[in-house]
Structures are given as structure tokens and as C-alpha cells.
Protein backbone atom coordinates (compact mmCIF):
# COMPACT_ATOMS: atom_id res chain seq x y z
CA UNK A 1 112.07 83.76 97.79
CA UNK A 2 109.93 86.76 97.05
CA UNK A 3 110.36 90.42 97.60
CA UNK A 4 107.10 92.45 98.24
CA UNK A 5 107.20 96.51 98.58
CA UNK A 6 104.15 97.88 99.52
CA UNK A 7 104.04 101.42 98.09
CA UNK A 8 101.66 104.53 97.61
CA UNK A 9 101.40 107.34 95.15
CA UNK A 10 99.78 109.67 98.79
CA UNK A 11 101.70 110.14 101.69
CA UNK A 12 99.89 109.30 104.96
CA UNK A 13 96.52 108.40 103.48
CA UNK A 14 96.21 105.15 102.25
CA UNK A 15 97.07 103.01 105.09
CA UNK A 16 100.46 101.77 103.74
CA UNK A 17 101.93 100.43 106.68
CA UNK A 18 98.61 98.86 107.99
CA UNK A 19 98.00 97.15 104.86
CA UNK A 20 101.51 95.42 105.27
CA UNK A 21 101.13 94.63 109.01
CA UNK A 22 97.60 93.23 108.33
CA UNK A 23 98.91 90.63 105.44
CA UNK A 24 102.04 90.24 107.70
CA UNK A 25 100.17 88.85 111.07
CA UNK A 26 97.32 87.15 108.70
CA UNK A 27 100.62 84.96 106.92
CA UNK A 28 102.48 84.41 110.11
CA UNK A 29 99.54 83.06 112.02
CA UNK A 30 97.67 81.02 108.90
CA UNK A 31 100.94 79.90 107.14
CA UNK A 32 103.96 77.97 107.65
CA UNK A 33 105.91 80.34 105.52
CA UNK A 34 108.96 82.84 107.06
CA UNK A 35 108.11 86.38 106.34
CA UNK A 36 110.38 88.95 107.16
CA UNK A 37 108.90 92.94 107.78
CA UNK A 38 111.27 96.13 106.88
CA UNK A 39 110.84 99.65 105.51
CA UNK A 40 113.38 102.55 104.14
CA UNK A 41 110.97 105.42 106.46
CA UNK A 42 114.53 106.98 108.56
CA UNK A 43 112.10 108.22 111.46
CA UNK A 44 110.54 105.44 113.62
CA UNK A 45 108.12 103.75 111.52
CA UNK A 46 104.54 102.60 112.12
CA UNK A 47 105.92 98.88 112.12
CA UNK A 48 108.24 99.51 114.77
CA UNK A 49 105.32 101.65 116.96
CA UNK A 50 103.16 98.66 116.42
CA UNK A 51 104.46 95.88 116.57
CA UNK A 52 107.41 96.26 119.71
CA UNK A 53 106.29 96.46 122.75
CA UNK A 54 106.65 98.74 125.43
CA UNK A 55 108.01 96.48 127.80
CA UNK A 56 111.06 96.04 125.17
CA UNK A 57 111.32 99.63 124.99
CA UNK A 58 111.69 99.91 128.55
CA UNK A 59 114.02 97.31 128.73
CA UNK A 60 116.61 99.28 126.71
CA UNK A 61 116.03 97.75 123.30
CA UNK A 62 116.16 101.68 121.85
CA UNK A 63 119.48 102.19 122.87
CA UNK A 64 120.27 99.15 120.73
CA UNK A 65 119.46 99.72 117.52
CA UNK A 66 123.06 100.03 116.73
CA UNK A 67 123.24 96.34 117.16
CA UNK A 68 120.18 95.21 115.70
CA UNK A 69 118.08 95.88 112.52
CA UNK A 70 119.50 97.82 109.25
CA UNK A 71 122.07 99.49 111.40
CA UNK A 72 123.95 96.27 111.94
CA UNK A 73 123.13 94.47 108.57
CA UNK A 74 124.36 97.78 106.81
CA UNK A 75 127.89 97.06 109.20
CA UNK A 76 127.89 93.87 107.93
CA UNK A 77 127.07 94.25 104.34
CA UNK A 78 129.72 96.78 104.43
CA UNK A 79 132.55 94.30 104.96
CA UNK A 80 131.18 91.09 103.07
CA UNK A 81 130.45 89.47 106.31
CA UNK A 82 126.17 89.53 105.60
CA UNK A 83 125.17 86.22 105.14
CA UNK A 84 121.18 84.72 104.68
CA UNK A 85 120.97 82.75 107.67
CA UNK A 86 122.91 85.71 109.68
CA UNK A 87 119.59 87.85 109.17
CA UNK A 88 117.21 87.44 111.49
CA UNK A 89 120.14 87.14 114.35
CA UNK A 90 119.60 91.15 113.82
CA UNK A 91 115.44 90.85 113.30
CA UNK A 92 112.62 91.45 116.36
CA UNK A 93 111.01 88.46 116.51
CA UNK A 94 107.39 88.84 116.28
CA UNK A 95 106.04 85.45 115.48
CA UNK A 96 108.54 82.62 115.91
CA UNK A 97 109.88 81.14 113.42
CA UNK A 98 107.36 82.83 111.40
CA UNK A 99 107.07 86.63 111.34
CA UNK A 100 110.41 89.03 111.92
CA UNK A 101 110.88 92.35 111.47
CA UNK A 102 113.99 94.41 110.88
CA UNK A 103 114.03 97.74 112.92
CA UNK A 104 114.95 100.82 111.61
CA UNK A 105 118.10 103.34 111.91
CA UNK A 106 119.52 104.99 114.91
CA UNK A 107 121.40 107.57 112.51
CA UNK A 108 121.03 111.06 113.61
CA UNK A 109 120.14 112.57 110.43
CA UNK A 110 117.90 111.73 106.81
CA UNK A 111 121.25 112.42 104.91
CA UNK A 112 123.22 109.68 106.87
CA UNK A 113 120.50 106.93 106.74
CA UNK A 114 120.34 107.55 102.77
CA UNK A 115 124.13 106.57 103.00
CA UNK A 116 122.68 102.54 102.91
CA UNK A 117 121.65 102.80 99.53
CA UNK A 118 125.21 101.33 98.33
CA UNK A 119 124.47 97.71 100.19
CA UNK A 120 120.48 97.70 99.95
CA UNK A 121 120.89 95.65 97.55
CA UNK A 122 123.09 93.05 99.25
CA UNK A 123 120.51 93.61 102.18
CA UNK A 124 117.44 92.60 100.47
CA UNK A 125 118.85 89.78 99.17
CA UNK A 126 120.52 88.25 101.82
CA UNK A 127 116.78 88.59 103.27
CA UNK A 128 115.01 87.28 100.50
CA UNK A 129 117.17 84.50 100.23
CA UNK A 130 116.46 83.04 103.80
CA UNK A 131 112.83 83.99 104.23
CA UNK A 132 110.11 82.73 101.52
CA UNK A 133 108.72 85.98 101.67
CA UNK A 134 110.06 89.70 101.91
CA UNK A 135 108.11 93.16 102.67
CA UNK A 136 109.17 96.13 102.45
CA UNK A 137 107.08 99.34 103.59
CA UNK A 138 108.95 102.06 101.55
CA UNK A 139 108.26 106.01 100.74
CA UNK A 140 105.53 107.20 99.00
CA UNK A 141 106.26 108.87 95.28
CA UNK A 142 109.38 108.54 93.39
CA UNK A 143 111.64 110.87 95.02
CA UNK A 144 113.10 108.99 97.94
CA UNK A 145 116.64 107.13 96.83
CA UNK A 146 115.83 103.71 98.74
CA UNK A 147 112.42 103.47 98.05
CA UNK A 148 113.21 103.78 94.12
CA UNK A 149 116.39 100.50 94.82
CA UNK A 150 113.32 98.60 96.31
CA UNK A 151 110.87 99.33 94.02
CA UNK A 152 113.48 98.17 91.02
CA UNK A 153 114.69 95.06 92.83
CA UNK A 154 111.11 93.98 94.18
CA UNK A 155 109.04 90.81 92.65
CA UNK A 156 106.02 92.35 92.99
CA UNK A 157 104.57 96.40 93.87
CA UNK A 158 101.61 96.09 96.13
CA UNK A 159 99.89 99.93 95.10
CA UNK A 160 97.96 101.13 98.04
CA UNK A 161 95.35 103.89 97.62
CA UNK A 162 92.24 104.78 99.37
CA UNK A 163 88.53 105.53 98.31
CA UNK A 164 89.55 109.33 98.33
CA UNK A 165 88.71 110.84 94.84
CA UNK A 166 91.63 112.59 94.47
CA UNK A 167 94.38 109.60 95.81
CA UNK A 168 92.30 107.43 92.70
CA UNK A 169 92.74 110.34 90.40
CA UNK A 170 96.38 111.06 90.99
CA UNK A 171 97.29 107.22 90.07
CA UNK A 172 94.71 106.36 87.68
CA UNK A 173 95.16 109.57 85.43
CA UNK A 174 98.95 109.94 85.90
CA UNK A 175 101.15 107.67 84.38
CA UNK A 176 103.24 105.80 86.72
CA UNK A 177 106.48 105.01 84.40
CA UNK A 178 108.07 102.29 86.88
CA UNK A 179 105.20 100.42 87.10
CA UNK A 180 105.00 99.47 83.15
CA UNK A 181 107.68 96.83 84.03
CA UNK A 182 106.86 95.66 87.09
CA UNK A 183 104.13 93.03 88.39
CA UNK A 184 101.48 94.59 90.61
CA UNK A 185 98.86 94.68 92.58
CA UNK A 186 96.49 97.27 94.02
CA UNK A 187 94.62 96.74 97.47
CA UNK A 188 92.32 99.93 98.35
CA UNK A 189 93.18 100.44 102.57
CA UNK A 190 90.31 101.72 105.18
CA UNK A 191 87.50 100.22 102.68
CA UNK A 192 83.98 101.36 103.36
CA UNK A 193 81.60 98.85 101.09
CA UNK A 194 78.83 101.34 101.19
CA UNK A 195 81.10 104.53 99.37
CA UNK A 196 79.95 105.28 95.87
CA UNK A 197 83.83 104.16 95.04
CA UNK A 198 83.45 100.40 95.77
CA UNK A 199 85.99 98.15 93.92
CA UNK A 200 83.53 97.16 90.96
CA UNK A 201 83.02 100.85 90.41
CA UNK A 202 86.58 102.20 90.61
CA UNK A 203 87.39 99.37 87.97
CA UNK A 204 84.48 100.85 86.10
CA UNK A 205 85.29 104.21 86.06
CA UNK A 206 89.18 103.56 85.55
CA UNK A 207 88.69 100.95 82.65
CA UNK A 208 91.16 98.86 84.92
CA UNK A 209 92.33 95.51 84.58
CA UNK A 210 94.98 95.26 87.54
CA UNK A 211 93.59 92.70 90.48
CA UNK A 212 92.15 95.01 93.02
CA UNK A 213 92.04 93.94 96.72
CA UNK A 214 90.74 95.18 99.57
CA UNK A 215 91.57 95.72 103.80
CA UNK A 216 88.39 97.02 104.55
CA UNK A 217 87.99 99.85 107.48
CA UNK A 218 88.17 97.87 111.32
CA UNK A 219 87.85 99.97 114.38
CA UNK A 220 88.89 96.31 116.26
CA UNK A 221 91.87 96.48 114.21
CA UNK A 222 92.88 100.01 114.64
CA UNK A 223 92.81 100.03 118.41
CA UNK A 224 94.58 96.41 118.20
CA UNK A 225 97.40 98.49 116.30
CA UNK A 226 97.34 101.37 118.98
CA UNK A 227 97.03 98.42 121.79
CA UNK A 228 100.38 97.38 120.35
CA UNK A 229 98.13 93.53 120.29
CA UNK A 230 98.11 92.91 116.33
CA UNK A 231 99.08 89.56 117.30
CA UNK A 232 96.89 88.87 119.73
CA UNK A 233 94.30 90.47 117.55
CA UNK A 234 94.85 87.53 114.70
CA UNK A 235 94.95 84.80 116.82
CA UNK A 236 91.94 85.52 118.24
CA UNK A 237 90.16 86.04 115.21
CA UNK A 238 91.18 82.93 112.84
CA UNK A 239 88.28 81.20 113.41
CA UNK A 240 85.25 83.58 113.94
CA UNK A 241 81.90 82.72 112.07
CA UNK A 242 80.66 84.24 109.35
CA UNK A 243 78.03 86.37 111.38
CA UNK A 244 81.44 87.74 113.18
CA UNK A 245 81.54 91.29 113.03
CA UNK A 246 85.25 90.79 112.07
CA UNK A 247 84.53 88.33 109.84
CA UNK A 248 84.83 90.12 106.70
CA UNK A 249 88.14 91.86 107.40
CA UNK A 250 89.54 88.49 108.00
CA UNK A 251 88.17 87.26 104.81
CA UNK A 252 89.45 89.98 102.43
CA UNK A 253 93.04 90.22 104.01
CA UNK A 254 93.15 86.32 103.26
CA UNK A 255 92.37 87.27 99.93
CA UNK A 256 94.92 89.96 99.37
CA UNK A 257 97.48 87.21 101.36
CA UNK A 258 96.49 84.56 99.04
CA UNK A 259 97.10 87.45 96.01
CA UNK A 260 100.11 88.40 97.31
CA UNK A 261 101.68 84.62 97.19
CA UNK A 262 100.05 83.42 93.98
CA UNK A 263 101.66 86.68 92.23
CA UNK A 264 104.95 85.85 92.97
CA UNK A 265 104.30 82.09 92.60
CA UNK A 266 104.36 81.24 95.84
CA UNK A 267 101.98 77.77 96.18
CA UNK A 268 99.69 78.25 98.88
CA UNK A 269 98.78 74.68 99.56
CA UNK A 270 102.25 73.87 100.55
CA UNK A 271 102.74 76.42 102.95
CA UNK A 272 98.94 77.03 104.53
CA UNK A 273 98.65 75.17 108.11
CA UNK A 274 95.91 72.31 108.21
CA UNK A 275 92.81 73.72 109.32
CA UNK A 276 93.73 77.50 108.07
């Protein structure tokens, strides 16, 4: 339904891949909707280090990548034999029926991996045409090959920067061409509310008119990420009261969810669980 690529102008700053994972487990475990997780990074990927456990790790599922994930779809895609509802037969599971993700390539080398670029495209949509929504954690910058097919064929650019001076300067002050076409969003990662850059301010000082967002700074999060327990994590804090120390991270990543959906016209109401 809709494809989502969460992108940076900074490498390794901005909390790219923990933005996506946050909005990713907060969906899966408030919504009814099918959300499917990928990324165009050839090393191992923060998803992947997050989100699998080691216990499928030491079960083998490394020396399988060849038959799961964008190693197999690329097989497929290759031949005409990729169909929608074939996807997730090559996904990780991380929610049921809810949340999957698609692991990344076994391919010995950068050059190889780039290789997929001819049948992204049949890729992405084969996803995006059985899930109702589509991430994508690509490169930061321009420069990459894949990231650049994503970017073009995604229905929305989720920007992710940080309250770093020099991250806001670098996008803010530098004209980011692809972007004049494209419907976005910007969601500032690792917020601190007490920084001199809070999101009324950078607005301010930016004259900007884009919807800004937030996934404010969590150590409870973090460690659930380097716990390898995002899930658990989420399910245990749906429901905490307002006087919650986690309550306002839950609250803003609803909001950036709830952003997220509305800008590709996704109506909330029909997928959100009763109760969420």
C-alpha cells in the first residue's frame, strides 16, 4: 500500500535505524496493519542486530541467508517467479501476522550486492503490494545506487536528523534537490526537550513548514535494542500512565506512527486495535 524510506543527510548520527524500529514495533503492536522492515545497508544492519535473536543465530539461520531475505527475492525477481503473497515466505517474522522483516545479503562484496539494483524495483513492489505498509532503512546522502531507486520509488521520505547544530545546518542550508518532489516528513531522533534546539525553535530558526516529529532520547529503549527485547519492550509499555517515565516516548512515537499513516493516506481508525 505505502512505501516509507527512512533516510538521513549524516551517517551514523541521527538514529536512522532506531527511528524505523521504534515506529515499526509501536504499528505492529497498536495496529492491525502488515508492515514489512528492509534496508539497502550490504553489511549486517542494525535491524537485523536488533531485532533476530541469538538463539536464531545459533540455530544456523546465518548460514541461510541465501534462502531467505533479498538474497532469495533478488533469485526470484530475476526469473519472473516474485510474486506479493510469495514475500514474506522469505521475511523473519517478528510480530505475526503483523511485523516482518527482510534480512539482508550474504554477498561477499559491496560491488556484488549493488548488482540488485536491476529488480529493486520489482522487489519493492511485490512488497508493497502485499503489506499495507513498507519501510525501508536506506544509506545516508545521495551517493549510494539503491538508496537513490528507493528514495525515487518511495510514497513518502521520513528525514531523520538530530539536535546537533551542524546535522540541522547541513539539511536546512543545503538544498536537497530530490526532496522538491517528494512528500516528507522530518522526525528529530535521540530528542532531549531541555536543548536550546527544541522542535518549536528549530522551526523558528529554519523558517520551516515541513511536520516535524520527534523519538525523544530513552535509555529503556536503548538497552531494549541492545537486549535484542524491542518487542517485549512495546508490549510492556502500551498502557503505562501518564506519570510513566516512558510515557512520553510512547506518546511521541504514536505521533510520528499516526504521521507516518495519515501522509500516505493510510486511515488510522480502520486499522488501530480497540483499546490502542
Amino acid at each position: 500500500m505505502g512505501q516509507v524510506a527512512f533516510w538521513s543527510n549524516w551517517h551514523g548520527q541521527t538514529g536512522n535505524s532506531a527511528n524505523m524500529i521504534a515506529v515499526s514495533m509501536l504499528i505492529g503492536t497498536e495496529y492491525l496493519a502488515r508492515t514489512i522492515m528492509s534496508h539497502t545497508h550490504w553489511e549486517m544492519s542494525t535491524l537485523e542486530s536488533t531485532l533476530i535473536k541469538e538463539r536464531r543465530l545459533n540455530h544456523g539461520f546465518e548460514l541461510e541467508y541465501m534462502n531467505h531475505g533479498i538474497d532469495a527475492l533478488e533469485r526470484l525477481a530475476k526469473v519472473n517467479r516474485l510474486e506479493p503473497s510469495k514475500v514474506k515466505d522469505y521475511c523473519v517474522p517478528i510480530l505475526r501476522d503483523r511485523l516482518d522483516l527482510i534480512v539482508g545479503t550474504s554477498k561477499p562484496s559491496e560491488e556484488m550486492y549493488v548488482a540488485v539494483n536491476g529488480v529493486i524495483g520489482s522487489i519493492l513492489n511485490a512488497a508493497k503490494s502485499y503489506y499495507d505498509l513498507s519501510f525501508i532503512d536506506v544509506h545516508s546522502g545521495t551517493r549510494n545506487v539503491l538508496t537513490n531507486s528507493v528514495l525515487t520509488s518511495s510514497d513518502l521520505i521520513v528525514v531523520n536528523l538530530n539536535q546537533n547544530i551542524n546535522v540541522l545546518n547541513d539539511f536546512f542550508n543545503n538544498s536537497q534537490g530530490f526532496l522538491m518532489e517528494k512528500k516528507y516528513i522530518i522526525v528529530i531522533g535521540q530528542y532531549d526537550a531541555n536543548s536550546k534546539y527544541t522542535v518549536s525553535n528549530i522551526k523558528r530558526i529554519y523558517k520551516c513548514d515541513i511536520p516535524i516529529y520527534t523519538v525523544p532520547h530513552l535509555s529503556g529503549f536503548m538497552d531494549a535494542c541492545n537486549d535484542k527485547s524491542v518487542v517485549e519492550f512495546f508490549l510492556k509499555n502500551q498502557n503505562v500512565r501518564n506519570n510513566h517515565e516512558n510515557n512520553i516516548f510512547m506518546t511521541e512515537v504514536r505521533k510520528l506512527a499516526k504521521g507516518i499513516m495519515n501522509a500516505i493516506g493510510i486511515d488510522t481508525r480502520i486499522f488501530c486495535k480497540k483499546g490502542a
